[in-house]
N, C-alpha and C. Protein backbone atom coordinates (compact mmCIF):
# COMPACT_ATOMS: atom_id res chain seq x y z
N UNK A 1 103.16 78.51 42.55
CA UNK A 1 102.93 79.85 42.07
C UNK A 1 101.43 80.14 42.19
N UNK A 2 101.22 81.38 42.78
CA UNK A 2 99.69 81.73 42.92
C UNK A 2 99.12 82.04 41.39
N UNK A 3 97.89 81.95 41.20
CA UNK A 3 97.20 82.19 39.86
C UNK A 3 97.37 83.43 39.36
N UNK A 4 97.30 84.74 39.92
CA UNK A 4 97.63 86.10 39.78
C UNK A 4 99.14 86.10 39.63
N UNK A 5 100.10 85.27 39.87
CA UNK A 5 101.16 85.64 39.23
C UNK A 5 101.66 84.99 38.08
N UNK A 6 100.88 83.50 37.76
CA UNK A 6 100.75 82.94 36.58
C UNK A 6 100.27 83.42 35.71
N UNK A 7 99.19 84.59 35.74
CA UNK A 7 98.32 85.41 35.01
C UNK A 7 99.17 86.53 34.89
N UNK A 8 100.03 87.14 35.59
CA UNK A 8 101.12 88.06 35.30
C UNK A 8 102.65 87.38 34.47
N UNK A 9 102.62 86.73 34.87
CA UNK A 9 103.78 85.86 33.92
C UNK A 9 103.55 85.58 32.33
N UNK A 10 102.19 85.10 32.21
CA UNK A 10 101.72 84.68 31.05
C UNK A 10 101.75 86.02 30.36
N UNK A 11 101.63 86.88 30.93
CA UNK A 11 100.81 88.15 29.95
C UNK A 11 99.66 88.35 29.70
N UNK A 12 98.57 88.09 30.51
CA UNK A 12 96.98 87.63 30.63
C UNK A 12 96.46 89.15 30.87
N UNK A 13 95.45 89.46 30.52
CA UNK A 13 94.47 90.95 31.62
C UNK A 13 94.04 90.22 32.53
N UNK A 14 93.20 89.02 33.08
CA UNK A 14 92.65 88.91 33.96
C UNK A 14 93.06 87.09 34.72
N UNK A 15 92.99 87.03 35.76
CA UNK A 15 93.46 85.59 36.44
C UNK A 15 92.27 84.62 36.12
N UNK A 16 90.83 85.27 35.56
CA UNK A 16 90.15 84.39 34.65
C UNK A 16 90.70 83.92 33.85
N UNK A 17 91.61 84.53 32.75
CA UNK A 17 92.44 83.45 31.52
C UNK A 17 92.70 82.11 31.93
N UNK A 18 93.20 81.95 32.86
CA UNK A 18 94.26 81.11 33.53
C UNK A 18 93.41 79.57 33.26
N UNK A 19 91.60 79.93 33.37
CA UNK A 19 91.13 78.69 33.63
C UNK A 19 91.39 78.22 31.87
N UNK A 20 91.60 78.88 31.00
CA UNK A 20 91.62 78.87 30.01
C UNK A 20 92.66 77.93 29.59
N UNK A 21 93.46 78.93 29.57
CA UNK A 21 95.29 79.06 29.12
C UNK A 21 95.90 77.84 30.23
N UNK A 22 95.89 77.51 30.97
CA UNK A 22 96.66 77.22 31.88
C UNK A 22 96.75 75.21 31.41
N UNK A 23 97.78 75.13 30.78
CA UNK A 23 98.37 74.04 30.48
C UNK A 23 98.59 72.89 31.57
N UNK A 24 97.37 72.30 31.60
CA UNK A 24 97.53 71.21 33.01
C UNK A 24 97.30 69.85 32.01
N UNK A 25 98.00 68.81 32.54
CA UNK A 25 98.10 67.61 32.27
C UNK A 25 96.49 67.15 32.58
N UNK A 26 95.84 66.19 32.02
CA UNK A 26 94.98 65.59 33.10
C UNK A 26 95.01 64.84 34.37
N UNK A 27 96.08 63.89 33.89
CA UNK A 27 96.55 63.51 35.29
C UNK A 27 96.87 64.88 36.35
N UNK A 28 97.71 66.27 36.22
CA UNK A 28 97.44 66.92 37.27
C UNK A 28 96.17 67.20 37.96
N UNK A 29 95.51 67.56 36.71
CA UNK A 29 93.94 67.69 37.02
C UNK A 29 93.16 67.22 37.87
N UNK A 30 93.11 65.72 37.71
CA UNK A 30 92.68 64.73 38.27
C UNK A 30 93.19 64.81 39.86
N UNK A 31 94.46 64.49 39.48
CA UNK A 31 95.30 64.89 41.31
C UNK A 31 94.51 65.54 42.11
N UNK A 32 94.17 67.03 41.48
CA UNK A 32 93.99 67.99 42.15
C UNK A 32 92.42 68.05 42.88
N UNK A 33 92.03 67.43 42.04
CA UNK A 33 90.09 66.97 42.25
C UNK A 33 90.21 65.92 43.23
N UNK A 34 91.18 65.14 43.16
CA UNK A 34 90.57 64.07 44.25
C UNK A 34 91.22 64.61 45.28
N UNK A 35 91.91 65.73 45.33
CA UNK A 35 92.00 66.33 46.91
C UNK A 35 90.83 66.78 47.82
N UNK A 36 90.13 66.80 46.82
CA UNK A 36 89.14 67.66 47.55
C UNK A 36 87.93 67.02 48.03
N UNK A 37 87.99 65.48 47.56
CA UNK A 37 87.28 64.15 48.34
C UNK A 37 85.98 64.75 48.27
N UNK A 38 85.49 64.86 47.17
CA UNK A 38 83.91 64.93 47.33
C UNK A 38 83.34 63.53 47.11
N UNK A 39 81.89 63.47 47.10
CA UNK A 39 81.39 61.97 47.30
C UNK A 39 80.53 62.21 45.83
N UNK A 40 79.44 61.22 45.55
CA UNK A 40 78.55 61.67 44.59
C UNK A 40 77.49 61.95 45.02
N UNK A 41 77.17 61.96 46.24
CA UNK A 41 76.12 62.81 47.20
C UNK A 41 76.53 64.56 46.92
N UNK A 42 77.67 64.79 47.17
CA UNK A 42 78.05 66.30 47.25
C UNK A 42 77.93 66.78 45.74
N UNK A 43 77.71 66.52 45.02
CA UNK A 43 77.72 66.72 43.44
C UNK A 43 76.89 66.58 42.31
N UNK A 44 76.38 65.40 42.33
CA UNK A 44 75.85 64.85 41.06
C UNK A 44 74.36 64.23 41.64
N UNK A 45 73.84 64.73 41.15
CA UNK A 45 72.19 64.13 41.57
C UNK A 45 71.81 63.85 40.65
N UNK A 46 71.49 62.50 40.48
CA UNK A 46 70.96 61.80 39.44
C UNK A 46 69.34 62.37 39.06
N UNK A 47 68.99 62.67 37.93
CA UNK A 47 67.48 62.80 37.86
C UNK A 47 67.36 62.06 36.57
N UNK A 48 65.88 61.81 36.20
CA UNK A 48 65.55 60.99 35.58
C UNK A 48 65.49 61.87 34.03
N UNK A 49 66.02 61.31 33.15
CA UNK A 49 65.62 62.45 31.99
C UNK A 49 64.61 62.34 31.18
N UNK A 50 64.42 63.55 30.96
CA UNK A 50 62.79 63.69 30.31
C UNK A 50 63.18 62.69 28.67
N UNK A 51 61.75 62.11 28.26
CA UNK A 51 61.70 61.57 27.24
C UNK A 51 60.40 61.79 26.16
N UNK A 52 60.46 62.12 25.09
CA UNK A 52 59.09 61.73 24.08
C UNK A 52 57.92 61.39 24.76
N UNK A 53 58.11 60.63 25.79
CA UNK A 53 56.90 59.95 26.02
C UNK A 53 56.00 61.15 26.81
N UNK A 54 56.65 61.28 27.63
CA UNK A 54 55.65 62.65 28.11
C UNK A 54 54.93 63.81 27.54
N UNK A 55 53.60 63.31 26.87
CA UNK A 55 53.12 64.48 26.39
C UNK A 55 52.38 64.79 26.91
N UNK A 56 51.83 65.84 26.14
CA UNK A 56 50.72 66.96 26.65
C UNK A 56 49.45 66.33 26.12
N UNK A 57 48.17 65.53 26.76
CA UNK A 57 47.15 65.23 26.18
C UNK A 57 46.02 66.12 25.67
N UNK A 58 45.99 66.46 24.60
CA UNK A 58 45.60 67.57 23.89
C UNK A 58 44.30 67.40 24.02
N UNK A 59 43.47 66.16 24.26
CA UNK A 59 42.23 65.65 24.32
C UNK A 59 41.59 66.39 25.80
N UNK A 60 42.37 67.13 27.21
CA UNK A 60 41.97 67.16 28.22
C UNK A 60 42.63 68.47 28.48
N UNK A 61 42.43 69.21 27.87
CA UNK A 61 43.44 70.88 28.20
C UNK A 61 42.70 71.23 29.05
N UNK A 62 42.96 72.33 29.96
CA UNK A 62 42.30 73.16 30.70
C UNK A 62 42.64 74.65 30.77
N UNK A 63 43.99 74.84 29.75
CA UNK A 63 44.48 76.08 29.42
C UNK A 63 45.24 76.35 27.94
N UNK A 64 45.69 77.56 27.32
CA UNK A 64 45.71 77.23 25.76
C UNK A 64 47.22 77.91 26.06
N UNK A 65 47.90 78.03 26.51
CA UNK A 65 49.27 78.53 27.07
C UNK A 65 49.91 77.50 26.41
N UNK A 66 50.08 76.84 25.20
CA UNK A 66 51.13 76.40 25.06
C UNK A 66 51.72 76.91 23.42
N UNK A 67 52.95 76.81 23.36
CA UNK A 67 53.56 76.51 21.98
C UNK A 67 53.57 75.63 21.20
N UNK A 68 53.29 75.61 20.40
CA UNK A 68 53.24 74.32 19.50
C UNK A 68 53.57 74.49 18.18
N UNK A 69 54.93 73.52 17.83
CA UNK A 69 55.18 73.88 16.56
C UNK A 69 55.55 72.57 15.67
N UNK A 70 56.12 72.48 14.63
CA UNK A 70 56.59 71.47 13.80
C UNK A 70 57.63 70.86 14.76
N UNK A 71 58.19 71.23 15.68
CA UNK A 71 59.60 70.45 16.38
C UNK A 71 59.30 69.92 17.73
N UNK A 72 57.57 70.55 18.15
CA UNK A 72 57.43 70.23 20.29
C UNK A 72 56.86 71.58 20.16
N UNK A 73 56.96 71.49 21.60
CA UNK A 73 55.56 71.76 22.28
C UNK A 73 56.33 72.30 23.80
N UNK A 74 55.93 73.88 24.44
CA UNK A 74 56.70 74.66 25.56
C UNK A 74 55.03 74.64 26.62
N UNK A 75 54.99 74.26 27.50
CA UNK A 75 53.70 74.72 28.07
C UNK A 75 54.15 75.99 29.58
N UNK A 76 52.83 76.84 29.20
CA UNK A 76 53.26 78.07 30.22
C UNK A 76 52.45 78.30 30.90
N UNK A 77 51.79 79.63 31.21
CA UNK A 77 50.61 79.64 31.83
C UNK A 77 50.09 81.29 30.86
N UNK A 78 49.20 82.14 31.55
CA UNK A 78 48.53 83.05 30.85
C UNK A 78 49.56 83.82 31.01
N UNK A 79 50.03 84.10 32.33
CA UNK A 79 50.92 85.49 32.39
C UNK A 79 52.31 85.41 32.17
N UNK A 80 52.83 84.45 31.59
CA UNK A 80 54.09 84.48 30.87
C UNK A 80 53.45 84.67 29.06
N UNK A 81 54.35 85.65 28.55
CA UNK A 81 53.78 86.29 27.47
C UNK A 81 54.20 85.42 26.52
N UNK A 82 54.03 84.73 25.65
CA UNK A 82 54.11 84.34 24.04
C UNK A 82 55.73 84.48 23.74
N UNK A 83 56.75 83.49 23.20
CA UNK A 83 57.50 84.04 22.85
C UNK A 83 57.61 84.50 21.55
N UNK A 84 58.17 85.92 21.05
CA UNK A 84 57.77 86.26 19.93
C UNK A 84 58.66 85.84 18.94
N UNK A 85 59.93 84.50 18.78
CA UNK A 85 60.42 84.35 18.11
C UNK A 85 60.27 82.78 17.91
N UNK A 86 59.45 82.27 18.63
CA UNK A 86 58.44 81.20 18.11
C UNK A 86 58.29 80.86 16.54
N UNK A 87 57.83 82.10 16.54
CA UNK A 87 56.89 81.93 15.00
C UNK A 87 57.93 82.67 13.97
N UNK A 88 59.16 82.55 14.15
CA UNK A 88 60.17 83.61 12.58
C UNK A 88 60.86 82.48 12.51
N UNK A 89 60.17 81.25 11.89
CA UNK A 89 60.65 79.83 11.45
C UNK A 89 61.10 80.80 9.64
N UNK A 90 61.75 80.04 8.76
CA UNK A 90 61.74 80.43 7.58
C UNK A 90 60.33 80.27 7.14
N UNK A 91 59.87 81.61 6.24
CA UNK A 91 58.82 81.60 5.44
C UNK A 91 59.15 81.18 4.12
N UNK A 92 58.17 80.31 3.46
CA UNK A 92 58.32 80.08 2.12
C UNK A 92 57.98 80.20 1.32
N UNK A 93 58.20 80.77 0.02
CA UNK A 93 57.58 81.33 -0.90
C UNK A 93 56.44 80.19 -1.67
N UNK A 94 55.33 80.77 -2.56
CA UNK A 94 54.65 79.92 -3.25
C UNK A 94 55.14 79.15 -4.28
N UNK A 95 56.32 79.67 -4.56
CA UNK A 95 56.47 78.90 -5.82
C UNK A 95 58.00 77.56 -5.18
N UNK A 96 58.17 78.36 -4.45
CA UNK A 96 59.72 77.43 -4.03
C UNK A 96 59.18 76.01 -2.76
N UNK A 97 58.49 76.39 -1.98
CA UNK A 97 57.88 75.47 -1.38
C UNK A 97 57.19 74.06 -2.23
N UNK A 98 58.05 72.88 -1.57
CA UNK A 98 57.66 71.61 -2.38
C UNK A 98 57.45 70.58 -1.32
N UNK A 99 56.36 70.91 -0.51
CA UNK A 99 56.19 69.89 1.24
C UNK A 99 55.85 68.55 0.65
N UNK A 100 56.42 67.57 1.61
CA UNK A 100 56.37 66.43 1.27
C UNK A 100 55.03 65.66 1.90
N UNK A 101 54.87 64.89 1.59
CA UNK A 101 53.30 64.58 2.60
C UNK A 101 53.27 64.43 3.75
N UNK A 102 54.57 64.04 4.19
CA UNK A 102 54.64 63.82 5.61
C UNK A 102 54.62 64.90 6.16
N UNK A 103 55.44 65.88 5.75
CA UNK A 103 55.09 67.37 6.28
C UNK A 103 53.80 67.99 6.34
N UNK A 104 53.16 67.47 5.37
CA UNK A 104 51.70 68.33 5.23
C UNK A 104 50.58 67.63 6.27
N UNK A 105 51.33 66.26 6.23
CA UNK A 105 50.43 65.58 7.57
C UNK A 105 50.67 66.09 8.75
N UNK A 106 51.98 66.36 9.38
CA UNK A 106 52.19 66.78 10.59
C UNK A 106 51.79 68.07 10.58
N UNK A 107 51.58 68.93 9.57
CA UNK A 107 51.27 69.95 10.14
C UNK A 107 49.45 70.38 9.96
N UNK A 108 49.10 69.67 9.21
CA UNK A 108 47.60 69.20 9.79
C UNK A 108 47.11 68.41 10.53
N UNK A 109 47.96 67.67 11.32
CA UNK A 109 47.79 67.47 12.80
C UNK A 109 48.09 68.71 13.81
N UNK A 110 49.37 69.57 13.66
CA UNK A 110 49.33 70.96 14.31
C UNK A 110 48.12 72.11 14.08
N UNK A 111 48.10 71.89 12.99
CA UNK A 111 46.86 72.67 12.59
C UNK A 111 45.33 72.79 13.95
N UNK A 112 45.36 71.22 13.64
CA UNK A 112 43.89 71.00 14.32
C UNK A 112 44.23 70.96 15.77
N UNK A 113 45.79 71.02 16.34
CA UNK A 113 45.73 71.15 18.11
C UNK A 113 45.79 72.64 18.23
N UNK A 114 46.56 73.33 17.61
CA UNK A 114 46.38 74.74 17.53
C UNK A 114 45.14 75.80 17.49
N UNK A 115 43.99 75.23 16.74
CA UNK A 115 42.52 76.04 16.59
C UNK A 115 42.06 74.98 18.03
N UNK A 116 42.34 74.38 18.23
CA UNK A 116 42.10 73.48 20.02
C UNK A 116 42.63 74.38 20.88
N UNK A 117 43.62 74.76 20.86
CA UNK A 117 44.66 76.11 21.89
C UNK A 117 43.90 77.20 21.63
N UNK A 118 43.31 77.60 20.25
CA UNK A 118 42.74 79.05 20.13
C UNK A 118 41.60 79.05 21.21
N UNK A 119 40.89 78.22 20.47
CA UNK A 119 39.65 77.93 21.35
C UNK A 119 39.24 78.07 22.73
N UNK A 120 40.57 77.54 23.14
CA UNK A 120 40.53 77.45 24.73
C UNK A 120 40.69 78.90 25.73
N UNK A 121 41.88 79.47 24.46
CA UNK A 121 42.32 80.63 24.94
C UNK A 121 41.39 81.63 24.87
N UNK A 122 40.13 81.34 23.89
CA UNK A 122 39.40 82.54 23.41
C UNK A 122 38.44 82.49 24.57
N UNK A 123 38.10 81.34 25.06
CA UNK A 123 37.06 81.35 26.69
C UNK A 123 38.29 81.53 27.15
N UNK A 124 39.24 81.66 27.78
CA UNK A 124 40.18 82.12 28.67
C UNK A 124 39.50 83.96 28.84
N UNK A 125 39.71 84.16 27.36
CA UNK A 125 39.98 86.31 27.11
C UNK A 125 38.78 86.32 27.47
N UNK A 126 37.59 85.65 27.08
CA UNK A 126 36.10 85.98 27.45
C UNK A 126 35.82 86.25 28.65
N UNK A 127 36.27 84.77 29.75
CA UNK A 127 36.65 85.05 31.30
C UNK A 127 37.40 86.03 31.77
N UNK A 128 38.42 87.08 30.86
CA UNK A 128 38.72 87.91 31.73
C UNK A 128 40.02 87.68 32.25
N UNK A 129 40.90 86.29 31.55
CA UNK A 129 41.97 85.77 32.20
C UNK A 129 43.32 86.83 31.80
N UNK A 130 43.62 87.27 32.51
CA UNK A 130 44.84 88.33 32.17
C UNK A 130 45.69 87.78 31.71
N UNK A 131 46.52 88.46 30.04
CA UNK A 131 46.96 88.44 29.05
C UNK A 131 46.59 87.26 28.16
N UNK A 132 45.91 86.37 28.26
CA UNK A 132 44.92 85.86 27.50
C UNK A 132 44.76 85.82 25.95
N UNK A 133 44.48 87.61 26.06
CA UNK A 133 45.13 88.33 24.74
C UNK A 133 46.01 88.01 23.79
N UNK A 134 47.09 88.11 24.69
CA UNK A 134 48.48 88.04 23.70
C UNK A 134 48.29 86.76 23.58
N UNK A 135 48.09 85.36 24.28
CA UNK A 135 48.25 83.99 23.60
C UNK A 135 46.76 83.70 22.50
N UNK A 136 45.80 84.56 22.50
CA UNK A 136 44.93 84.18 21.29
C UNK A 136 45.95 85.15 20.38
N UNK A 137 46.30 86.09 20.13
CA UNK A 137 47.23 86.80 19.37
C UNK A 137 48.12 85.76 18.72
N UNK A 138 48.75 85.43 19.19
CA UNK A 138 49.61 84.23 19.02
C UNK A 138 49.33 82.74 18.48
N UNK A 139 48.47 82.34 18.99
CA UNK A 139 47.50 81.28 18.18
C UNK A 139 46.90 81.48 16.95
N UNK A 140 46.38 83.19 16.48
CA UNK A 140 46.23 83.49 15.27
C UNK A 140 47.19 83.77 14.25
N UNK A 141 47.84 84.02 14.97
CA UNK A 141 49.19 83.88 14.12
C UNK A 141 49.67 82.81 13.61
N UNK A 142 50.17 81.79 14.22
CA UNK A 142 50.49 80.69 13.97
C UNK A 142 49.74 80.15 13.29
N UNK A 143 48.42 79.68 13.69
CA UNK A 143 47.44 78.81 12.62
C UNK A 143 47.74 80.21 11.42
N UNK A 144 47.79 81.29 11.23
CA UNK A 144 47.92 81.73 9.62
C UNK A 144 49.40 81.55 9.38
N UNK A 145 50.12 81.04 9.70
CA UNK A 145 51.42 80.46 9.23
C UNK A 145 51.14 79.32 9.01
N UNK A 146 50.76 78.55 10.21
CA UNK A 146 50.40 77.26 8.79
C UNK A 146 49.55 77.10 7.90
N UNK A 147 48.30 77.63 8.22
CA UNK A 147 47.71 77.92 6.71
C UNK A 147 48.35 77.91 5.39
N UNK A 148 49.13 78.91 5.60
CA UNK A 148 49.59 79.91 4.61
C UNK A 148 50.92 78.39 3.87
N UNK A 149 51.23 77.58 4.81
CA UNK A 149 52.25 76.81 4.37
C UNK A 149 51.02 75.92 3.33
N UNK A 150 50.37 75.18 4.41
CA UNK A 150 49.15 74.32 3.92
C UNK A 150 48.66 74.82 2.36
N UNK A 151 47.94 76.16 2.09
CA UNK A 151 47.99 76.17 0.76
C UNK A 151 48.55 76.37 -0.35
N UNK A 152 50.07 76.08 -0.02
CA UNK A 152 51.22 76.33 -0.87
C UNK A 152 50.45 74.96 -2.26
């Protein structure tokens, strides 16, 4: 039976359902895949996966394009703009906020790579580097979010 009439049989709107709906054994499944004799050349390319270890050496920047938050770190360049939902982590109030030290350590380690990113970015805007702007924008922001956590 063709798929468009399995999709008319079923009672479906579209012969997309079908990949859905369509009640196959695995063993049919399977059948049906090894008809088609692919190799693992034709398919699957192994790549190596990224790990922790690869960081960003904060000691040797040459641009302030990056994100940096309590969870990692996105690196970009000037003319990809800031993402603006970066920074709408939950805010916490003064009185409900109870950071643990470890938190207050990691994020005075963010603290001090972040005014490192401002920095960089602010000779970026000086030079003239287009949108520049928006990532010191963004760097001020952030360092006053963590601030603002920091003197809870």
């Amino acid at each position: 039976m063709s798929e468009l009439d399995i999709a008319k049989w079923s009672g479906r709107v579209n012969v997309n359902q079908n990949r859905v709906y369509n009640h196959v054994s695995e063993e049919d499944m399977l059948d049906k895949i090894k008809t088609i004799k692919l190799s693992m050349k034709n398919y699957c390319q192994r790549k190596s996966i990224p790990t922790n270890e690869l960081t960003v050496d904060f000691d040797n920047l040459n641009q302030g394009a990056i994100h940096l938050t309590e969870f990692g770190y996105c690196v970009h360049n000037y003319l990809v703009r800031p993402c603006t939902k970066i920074n709408e982590f939950i805010e916490y109030d003064n009185e409900t906020l109870e950071m643990k030290s470890i938190d207050r350590i990691r994020l005075e380690s963010i603290r001090e790579k972040v005014t490192k990113l401002k920095s960089i970015t602010q000779t970026a805007y000086e030079n003239g580097d287009y949108s520049a702007d928006k990532w010191l924008q963004h760097h001020e922001k952030n360092l006053e979010r963590i601030n603002k956590l920091l003197n809870n």
